[in-house]
PDB file of N, CA and C in Angstrom:
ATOM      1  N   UNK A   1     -15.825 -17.663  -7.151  1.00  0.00           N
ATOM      2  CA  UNK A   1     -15.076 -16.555  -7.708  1.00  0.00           C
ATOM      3  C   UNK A   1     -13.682 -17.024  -8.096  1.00  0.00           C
ATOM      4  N   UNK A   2     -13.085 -16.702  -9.262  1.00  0.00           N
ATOM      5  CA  UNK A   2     -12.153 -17.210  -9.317  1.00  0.00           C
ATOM      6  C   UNK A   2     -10.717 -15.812  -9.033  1.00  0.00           C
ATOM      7  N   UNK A   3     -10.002 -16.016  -9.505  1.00  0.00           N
ATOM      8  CA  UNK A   3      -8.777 -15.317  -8.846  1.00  0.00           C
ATOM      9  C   UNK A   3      -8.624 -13.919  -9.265  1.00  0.00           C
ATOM     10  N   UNK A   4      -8.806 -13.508 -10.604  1.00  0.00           N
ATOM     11  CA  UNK A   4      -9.055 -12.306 -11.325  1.00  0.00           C
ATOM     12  C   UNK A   4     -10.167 -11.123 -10.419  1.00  0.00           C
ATOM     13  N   UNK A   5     -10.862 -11.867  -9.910  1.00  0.00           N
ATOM     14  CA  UNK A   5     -12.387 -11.240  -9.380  1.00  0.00           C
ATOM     15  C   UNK A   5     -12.163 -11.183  -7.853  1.00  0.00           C
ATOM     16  N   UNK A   6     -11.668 -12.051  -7.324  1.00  0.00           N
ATOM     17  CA  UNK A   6     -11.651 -11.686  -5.862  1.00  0.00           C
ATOM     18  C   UNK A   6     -10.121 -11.003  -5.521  1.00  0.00           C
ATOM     19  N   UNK A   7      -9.231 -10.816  -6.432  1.00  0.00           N
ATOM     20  CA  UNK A   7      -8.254 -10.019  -5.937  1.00  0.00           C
ATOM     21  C   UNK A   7      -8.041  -8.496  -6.702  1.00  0.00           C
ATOM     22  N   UNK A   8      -6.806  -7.631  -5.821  1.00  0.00           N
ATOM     23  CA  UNK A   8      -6.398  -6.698  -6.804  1.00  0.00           C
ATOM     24  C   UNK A   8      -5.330  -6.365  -7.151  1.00  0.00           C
ATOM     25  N   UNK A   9      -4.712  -6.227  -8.230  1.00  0.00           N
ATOM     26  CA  UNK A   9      -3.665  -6.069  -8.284  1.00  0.00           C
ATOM     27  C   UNK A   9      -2.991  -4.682  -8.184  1.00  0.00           C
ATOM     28  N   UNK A  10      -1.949  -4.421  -7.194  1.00  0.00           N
ATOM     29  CA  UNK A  10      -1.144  -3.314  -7.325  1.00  0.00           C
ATOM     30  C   UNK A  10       0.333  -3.086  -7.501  1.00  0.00           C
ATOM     31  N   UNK A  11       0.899  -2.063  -7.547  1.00  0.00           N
ATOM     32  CA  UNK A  11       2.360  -2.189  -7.635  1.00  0.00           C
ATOM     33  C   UNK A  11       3.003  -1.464  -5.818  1.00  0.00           C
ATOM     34  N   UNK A  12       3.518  -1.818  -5.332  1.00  0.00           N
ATOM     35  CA  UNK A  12       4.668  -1.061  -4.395  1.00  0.00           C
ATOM     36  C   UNK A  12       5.960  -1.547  -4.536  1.00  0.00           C
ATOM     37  N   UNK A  13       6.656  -0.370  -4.747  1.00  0.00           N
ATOM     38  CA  UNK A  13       7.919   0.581  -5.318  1.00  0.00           C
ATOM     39  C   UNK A  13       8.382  -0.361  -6.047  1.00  0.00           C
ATOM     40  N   UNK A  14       7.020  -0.511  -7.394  1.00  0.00           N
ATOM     41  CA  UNK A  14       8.057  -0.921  -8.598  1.00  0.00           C
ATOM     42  C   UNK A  14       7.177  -2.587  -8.441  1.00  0.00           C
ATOM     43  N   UNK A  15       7.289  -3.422  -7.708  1.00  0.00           N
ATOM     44  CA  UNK A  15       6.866  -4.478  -8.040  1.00  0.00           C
ATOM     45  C   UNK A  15       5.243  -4.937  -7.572  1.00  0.00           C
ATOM     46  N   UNK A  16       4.590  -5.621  -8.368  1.00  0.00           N
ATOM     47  CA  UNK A  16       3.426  -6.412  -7.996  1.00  0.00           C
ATOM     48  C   UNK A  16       3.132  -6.839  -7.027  1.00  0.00           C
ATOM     49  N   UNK A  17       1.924  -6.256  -6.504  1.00  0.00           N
ATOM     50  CA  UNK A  17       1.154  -7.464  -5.101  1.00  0.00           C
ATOM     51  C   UNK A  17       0.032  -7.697  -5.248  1.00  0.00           C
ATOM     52  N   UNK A  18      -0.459  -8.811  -5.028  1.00  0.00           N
ATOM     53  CA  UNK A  18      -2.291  -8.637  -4.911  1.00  0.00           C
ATOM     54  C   UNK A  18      -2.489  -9.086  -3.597  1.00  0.00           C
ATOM     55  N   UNK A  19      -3.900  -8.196  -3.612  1.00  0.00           N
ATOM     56  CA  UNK A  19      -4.541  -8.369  -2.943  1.00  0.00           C
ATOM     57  C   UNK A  19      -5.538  -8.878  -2.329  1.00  0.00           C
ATOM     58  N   UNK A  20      -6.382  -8.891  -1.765  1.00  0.00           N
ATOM     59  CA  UNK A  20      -7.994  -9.327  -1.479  1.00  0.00           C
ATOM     60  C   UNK A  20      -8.711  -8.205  -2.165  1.00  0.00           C
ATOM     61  N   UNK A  21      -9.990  -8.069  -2.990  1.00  0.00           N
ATOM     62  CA  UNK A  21     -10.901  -6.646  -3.088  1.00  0.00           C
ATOM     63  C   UNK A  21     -11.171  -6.140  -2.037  1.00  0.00           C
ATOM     64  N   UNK A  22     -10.922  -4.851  -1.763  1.00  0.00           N
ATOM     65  CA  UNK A  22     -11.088  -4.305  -0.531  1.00  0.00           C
ATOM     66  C   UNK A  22     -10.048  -3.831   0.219  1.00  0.00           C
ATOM     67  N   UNK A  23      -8.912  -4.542  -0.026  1.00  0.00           N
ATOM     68  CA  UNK A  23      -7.232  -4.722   0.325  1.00  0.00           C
ATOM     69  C   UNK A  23      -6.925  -3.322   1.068  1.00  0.00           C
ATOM     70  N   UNK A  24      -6.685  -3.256   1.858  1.00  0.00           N
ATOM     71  CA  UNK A  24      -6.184  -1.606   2.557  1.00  0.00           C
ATOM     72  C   UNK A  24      -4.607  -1.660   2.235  1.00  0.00           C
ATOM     73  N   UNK A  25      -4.252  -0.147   2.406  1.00  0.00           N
ATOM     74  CA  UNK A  25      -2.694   0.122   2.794  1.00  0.00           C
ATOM     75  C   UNK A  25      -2.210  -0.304   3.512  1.00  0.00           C
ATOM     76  N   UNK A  26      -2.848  -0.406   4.756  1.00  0.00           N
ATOM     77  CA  UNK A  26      -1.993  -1.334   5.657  1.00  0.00           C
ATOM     78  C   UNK A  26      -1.567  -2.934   5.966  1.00  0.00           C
ATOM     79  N   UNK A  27      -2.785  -3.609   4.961  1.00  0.00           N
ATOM     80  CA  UNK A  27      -2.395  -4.229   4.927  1.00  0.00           C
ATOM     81  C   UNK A  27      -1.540  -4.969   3.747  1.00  0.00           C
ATOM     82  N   UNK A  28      -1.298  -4.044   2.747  1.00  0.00           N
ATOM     83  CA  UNK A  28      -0.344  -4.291   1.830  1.00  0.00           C
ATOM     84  C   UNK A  28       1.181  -4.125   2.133  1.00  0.00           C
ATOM     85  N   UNK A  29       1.315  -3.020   3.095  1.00  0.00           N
ATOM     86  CA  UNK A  29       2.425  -3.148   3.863  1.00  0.00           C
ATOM     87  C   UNK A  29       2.925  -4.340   4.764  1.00  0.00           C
ATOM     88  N   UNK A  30       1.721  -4.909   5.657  1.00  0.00           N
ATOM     89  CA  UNK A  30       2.335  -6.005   6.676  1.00  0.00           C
ATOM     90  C   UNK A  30       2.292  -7.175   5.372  1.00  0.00           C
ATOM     91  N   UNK A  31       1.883  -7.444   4.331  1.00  0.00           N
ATOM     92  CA  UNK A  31       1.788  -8.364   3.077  1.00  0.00           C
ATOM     93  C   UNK A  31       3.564  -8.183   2.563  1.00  0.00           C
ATOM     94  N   UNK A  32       4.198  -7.155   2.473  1.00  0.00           N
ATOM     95  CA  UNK A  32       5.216  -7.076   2.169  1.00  0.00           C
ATOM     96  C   UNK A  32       6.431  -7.136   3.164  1.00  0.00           C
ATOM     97  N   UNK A  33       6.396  -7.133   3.992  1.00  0.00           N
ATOM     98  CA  UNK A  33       7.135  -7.385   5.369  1.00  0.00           C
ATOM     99  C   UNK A  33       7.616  -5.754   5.507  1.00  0.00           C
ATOM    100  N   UNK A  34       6.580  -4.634   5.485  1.00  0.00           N
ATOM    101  CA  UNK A  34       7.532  -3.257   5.765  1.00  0.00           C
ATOM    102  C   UNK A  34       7.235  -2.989   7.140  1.00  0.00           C
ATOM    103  N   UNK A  35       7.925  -2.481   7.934  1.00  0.00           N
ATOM    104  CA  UNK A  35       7.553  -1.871   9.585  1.00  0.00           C
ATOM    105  C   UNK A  35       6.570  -0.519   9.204  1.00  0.00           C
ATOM    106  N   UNK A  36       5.477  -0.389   9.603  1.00  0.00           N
ATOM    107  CA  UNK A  36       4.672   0.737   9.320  1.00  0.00           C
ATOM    108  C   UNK A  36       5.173   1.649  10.201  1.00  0.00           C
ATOM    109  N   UNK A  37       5.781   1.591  10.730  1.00  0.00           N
ATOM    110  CA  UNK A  37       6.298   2.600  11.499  1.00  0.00           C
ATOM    111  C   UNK A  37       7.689   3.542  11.225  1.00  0.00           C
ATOM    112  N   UNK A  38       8.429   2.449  10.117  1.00  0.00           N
ATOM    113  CA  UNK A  38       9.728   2.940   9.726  1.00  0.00           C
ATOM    114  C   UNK A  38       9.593   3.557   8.255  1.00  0.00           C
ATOM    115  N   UNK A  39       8.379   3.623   7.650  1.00  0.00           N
ATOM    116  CA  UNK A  39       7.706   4.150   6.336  1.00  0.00           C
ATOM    117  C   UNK A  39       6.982   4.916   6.020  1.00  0.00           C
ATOM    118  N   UNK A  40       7.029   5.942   5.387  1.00  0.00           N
ATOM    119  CA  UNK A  40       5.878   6.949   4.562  1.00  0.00           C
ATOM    120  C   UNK A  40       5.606   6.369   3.727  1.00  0.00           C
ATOM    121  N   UNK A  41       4.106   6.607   3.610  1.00  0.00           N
ATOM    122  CA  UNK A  41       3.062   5.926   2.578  1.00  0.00           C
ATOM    123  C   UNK A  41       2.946   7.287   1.249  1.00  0.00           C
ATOM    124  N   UNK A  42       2.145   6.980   0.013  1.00  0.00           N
ATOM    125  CA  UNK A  42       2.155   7.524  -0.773  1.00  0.00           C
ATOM    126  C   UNK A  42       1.202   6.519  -1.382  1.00  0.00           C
ATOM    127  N   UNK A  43      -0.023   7.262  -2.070  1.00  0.00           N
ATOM    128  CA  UNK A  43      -0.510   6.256  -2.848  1.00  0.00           C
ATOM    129  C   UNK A  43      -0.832   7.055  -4.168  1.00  0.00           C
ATOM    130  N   UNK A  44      -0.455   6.408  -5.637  1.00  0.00           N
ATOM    131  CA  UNK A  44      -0.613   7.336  -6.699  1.00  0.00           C
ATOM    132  C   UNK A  44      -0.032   8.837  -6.646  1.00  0.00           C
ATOM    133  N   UNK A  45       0.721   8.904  -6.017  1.00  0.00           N
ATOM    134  CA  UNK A  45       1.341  10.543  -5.595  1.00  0.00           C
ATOM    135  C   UNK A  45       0.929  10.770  -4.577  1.00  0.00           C
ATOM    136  N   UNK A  46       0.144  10.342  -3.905  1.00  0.00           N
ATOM    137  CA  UNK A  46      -1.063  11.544  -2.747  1.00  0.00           C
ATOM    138  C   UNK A  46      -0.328  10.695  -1.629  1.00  0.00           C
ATOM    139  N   UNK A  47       0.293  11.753  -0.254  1.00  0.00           N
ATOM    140  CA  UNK A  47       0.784  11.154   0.729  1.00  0.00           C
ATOM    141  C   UNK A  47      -0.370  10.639   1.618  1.00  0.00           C
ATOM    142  N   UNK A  48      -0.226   9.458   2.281  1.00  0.00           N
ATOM    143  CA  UNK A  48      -1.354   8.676   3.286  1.00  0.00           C
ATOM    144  C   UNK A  48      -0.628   8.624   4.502  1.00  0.00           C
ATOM    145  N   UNK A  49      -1.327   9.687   5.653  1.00  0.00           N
ATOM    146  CA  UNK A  49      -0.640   9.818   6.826  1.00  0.00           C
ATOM    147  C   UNK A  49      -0.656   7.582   7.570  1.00  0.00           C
ATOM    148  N   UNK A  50       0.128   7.852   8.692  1.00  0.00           N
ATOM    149  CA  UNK A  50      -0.046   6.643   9.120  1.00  0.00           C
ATOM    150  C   UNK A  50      -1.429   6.099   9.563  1.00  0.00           C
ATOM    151  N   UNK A  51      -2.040   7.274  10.702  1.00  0.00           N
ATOM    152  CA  UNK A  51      -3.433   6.793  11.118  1.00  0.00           C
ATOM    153  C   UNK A  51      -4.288   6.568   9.775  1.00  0.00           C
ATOM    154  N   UNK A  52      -4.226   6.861   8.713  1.00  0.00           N
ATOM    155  CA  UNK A  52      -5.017   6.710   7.655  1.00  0.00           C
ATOM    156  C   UNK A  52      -4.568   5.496   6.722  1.00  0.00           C
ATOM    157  N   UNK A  53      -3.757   4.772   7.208  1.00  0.00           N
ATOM    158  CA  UNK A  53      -3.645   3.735   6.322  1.00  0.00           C
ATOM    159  C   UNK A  53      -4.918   2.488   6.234  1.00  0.00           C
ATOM    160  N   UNK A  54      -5.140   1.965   7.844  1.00  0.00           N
ATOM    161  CA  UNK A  54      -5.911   1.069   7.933  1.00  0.00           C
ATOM    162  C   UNK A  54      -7.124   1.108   7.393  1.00  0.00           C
ATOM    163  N   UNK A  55      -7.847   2.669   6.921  1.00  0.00           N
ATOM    164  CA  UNK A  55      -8.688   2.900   6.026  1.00  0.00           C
ATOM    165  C   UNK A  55      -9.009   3.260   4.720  1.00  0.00           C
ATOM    166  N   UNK A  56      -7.460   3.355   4.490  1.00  0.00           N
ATOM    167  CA  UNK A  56      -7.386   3.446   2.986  1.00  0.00           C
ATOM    168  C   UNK A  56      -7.025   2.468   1.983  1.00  0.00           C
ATOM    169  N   UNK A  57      -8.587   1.911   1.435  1.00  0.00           N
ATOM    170  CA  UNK A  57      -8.294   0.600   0.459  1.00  0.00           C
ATOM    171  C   UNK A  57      -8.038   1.049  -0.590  1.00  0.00           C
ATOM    172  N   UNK A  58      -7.349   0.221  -1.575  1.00  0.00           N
ATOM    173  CA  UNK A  58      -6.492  -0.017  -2.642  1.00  0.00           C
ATOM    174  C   UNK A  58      -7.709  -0.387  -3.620  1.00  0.00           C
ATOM    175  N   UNK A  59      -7.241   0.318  -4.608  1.00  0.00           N
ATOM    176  CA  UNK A  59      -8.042  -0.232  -6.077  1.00  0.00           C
ATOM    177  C   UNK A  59      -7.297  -0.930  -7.108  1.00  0.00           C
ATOM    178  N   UNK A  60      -7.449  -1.426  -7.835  1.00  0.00           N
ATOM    179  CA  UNK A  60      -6.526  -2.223  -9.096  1.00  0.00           C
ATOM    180  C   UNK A  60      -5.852  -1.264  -9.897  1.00  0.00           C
ATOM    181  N   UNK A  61      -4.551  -1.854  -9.994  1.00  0.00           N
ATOM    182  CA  UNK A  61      -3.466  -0.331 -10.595  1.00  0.00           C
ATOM    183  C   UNK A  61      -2.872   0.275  -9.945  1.00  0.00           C
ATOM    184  N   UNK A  62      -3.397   1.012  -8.741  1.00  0.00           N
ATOM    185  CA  UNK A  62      -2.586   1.630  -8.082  1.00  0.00           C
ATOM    186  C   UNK A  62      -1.280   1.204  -7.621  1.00  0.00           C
ATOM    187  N   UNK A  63      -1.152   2.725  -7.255  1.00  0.00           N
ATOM    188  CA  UNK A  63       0.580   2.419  -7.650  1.00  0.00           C
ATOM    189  C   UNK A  63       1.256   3.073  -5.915  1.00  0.00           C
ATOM    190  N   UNK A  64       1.910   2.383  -5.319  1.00  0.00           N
ATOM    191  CA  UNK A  64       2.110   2.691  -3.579  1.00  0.00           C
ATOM    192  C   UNK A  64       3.609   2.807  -3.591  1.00  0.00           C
ATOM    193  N   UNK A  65       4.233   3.823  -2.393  1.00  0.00           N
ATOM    194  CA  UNK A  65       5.355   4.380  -2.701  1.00  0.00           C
ATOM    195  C   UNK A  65       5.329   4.273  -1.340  1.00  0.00           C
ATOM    196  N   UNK A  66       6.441   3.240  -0.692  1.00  0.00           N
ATOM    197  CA  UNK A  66       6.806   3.330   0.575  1.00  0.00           C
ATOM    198  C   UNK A  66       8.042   3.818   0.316  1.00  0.00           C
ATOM    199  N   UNK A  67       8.565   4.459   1.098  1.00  0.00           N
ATOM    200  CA  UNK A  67       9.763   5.401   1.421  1.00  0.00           C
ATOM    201  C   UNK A  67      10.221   5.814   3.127  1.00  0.00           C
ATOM    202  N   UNK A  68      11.247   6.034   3.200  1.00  0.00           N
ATOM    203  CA  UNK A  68      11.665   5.809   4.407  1.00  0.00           C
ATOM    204  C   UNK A  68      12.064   7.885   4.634  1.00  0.00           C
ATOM    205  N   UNK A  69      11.138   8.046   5.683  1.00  0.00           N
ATOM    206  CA  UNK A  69      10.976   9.471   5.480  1.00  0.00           C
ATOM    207  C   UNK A  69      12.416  10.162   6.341  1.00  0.00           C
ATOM    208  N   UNK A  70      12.694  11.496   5.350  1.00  0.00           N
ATOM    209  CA  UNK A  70      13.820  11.997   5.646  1.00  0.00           C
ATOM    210  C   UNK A  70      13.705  13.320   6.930  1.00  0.00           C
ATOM    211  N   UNK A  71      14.655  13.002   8.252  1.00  0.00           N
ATOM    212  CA  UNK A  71      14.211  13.787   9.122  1.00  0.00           C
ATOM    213  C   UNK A  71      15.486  14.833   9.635  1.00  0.00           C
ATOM    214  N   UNK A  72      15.369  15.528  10.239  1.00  0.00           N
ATOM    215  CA  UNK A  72      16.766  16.761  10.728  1.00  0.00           C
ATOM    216  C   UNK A  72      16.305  18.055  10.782  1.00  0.00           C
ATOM    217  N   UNK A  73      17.609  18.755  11.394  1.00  0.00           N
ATOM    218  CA  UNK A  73      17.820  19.887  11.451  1.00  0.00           C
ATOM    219  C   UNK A  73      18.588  20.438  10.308  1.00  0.00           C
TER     220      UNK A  73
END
């Protein structure tokens, strides 16, 4: 397989990553050095709670929006 075929390409916030096919959210996050713990996920608009990252794989294109979620009174 060459490189086109076994990876995927996506964007988070704004720049390129690839992946493996199959590639989850979570692990596009530890791929980028983000603390999953200090981040809200978003994929294509649609928010991805935390427990749902490790099962939510990535398709080619998509577009991932880590953000650092806003909290208070």
């Amino acid at each position: 397989m060459n490189d086109a075929t076994s990876t995927l390409l996506v964007t988070l916030n704004g720049h390129a990553h690839r992946l493996p096919v199959g590639g989850t959210l979570a692990e596009l996050l530890a791929q980028a050095g983000l603390d999953p713990q200090a981040v809200a996920t978003a994929v294509n608009g649609t928010f991805v709670p935390r427990h749902a990252r490790a099962e939510r794989q990535l398709a080619p294109g998509d577009s991932v929006t880590g953000f650092q979620p806003i909290v208070g009174g």
